[in-house]
C-alpha atoms as a PDB file:
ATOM      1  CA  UNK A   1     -52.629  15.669 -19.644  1.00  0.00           C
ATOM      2  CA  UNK A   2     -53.426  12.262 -21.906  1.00  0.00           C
ATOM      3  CA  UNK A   3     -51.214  10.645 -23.528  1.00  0.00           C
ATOM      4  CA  UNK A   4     -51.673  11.736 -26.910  1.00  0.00           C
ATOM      5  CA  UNK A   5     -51.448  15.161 -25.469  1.00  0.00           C
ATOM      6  CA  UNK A   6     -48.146  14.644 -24.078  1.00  0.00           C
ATOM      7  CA  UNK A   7     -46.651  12.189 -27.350  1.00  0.00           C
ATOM      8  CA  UNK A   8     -47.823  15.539 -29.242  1.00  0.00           C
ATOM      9  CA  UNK A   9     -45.644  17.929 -26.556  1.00  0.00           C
ATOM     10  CA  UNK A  10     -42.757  15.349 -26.817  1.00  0.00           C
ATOM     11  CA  UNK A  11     -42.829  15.163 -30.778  1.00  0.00           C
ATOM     12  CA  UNK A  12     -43.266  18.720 -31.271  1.00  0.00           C
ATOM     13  CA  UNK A  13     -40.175  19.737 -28.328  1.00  0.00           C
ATOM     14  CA  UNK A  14     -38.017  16.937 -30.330  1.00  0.00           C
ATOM     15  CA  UNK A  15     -38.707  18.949 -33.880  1.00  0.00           C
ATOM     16  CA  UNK A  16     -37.736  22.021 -32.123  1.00  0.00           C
ATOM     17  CA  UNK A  17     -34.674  20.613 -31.043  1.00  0.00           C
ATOM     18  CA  UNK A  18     -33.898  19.391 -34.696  1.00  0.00           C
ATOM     19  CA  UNK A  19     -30.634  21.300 -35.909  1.00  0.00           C
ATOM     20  CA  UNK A  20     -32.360  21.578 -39.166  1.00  0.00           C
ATOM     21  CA  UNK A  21     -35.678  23.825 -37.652  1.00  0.00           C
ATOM     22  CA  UNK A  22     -33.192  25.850 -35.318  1.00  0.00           C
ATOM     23  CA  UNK A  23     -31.206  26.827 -38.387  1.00  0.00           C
ATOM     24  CA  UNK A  24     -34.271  27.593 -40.431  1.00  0.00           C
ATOM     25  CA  UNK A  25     -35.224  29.418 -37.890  1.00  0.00           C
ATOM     26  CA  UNK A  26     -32.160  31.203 -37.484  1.00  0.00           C
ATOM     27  CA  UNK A  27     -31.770  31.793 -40.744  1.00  0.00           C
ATOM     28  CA  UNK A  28     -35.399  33.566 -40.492  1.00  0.00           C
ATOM     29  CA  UNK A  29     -34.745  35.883 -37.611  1.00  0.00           C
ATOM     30  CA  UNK A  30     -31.748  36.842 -39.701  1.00  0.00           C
ATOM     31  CA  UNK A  31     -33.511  37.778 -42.615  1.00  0.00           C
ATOM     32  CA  UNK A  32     -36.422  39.302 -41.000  1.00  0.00           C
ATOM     33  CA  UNK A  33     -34.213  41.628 -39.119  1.00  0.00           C
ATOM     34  CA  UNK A  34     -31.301  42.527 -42.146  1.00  0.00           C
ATOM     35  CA  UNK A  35     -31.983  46.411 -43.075  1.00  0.00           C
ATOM     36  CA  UNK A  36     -30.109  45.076 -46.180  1.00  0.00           C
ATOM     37  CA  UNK A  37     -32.741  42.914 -47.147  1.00  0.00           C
ATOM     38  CA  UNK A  38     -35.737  45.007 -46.057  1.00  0.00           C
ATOM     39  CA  UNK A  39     -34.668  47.687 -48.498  1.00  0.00           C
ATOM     40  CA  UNK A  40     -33.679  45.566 -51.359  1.00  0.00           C
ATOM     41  CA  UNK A  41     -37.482  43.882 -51.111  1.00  0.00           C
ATOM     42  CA  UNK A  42     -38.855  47.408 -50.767  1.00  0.00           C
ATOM     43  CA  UNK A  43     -36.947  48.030 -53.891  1.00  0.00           C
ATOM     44  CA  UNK A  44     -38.808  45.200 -55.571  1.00  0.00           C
ATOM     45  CA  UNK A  45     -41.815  46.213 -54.223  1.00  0.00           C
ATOM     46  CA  UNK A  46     -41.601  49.331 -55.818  1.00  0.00           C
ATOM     47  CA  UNK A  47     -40.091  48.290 -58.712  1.00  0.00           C
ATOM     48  CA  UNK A  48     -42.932  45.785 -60.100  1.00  0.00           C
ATOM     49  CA  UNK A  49     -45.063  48.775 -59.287  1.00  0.00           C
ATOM     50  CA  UNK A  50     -43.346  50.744 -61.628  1.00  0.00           C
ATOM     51  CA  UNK A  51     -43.228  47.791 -63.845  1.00  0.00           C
ATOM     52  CA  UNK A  52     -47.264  47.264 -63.472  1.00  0.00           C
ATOM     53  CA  UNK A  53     -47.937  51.068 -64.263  1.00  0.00           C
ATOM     54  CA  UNK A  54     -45.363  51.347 -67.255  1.00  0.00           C
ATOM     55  CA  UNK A  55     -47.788  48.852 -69.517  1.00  0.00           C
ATOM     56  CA  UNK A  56     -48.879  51.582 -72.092  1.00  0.00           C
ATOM     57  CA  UNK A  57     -45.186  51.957 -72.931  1.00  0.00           C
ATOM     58  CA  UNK A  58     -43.506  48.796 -74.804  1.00  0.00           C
ATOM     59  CA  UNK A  59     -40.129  51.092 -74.265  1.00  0.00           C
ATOM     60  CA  UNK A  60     -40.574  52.211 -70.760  1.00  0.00           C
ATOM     61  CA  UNK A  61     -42.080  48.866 -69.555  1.00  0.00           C
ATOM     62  CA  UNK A  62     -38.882  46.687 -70.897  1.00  0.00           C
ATOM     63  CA  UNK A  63     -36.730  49.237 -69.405  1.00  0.00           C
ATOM     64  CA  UNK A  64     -38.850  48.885 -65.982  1.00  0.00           C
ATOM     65  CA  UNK A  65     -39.270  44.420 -66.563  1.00  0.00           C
ATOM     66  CA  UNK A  66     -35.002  44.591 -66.964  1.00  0.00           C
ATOM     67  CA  UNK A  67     -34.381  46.622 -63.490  1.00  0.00           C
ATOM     68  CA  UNK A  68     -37.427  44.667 -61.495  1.00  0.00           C
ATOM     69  CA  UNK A  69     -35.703  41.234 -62.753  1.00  0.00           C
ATOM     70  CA  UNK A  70     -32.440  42.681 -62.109  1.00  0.00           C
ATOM     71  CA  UNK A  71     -33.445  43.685 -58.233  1.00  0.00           C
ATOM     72  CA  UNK A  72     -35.016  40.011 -58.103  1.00  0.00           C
ATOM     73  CA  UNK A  73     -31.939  38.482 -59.260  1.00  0.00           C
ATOM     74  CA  UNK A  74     -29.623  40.048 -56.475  1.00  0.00           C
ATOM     75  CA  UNK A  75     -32.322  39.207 -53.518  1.00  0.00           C
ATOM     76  CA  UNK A  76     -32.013  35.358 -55.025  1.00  0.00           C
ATOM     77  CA  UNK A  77     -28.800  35.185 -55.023  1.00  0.00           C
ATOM     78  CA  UNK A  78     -28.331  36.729 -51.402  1.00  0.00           C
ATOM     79  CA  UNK A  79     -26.374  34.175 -49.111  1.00  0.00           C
ATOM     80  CA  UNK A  80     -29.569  34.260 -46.478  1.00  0.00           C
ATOM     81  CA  UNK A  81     -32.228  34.099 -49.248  1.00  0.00           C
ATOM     82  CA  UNK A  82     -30.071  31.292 -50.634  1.00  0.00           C
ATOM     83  CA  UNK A  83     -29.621  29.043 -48.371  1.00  0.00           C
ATOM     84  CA  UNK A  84     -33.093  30.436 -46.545  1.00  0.00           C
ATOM     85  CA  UNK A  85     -34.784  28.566 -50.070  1.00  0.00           C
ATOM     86  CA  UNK A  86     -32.670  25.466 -49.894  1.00  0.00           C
ATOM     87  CA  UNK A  87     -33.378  25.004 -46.329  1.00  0.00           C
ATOM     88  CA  UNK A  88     -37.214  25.406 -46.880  1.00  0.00           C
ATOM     89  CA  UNK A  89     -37.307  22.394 -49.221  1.00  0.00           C
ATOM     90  CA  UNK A  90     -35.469  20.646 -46.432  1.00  0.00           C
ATOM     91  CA  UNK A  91     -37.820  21.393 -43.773  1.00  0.00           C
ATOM     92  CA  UNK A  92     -40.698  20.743 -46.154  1.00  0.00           C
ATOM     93  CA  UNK A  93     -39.020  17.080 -46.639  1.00  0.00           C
ATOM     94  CA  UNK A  94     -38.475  16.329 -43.027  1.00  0.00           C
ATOM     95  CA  UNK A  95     -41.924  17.557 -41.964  1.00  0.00           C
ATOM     96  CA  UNK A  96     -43.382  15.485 -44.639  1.00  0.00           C
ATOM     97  CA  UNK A  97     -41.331  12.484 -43.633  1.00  0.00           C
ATOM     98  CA  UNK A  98     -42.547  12.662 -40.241  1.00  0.00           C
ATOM     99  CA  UNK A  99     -46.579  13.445 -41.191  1.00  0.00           C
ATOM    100  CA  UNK A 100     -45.706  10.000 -43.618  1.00  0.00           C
ATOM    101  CA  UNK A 101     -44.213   8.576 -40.059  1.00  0.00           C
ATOM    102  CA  UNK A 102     -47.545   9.698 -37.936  1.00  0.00           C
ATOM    103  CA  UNK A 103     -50.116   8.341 -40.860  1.00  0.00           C
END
């Protein structure tokens, strides 16, 4: 193994280690396996469907816009989701810092 092969191996064990990347991950596996939050995106799902097919109808289609933003508004406001979003921007930040680091 060169060098640069194992700097790469170190850097990329210590951002595994980071307690930020183990709590987005976490936070993932959490999400990813919440029967909660499968069925309220399958609920979205199938409400911007309805939304999409309800066009010809100004009534129908602002009854169908209010639900789908209504459904989107609970999954945003979720605890996970939550702090699933803010923790993305974090990651983004400290990846970026490092790829400023590496340049």
């Amino acid at each position: 193994m060169s060098k640069l092969d194992e700097a790469l191996e170190n850097l990329k064990q210590e951002i595994g280690n980071d307690s930020l990347i183990q709590e987005y991950f976490r936070l993932r596996n959490l999400i990813t396996s919440s029967e909660e939050i499968r069925s309220l995106k399958k609920q979205i799902d199938e409400a911007q469907v309805s939304l999409s097919l309800s066009m010809g109808n100004e009534e129908a289609h602002a009854a169908k816009k209010a639900e789908y933003e209504q459904l989107v508004a609970l999954y945003d406001v979720h605890p996970l989701i939550s702090n699933f979003s803010n923790i993305q921007i974090e990651v983004h930040e400290f990846l970026k810092n490092i790829a400023d680091l590496l340049e």
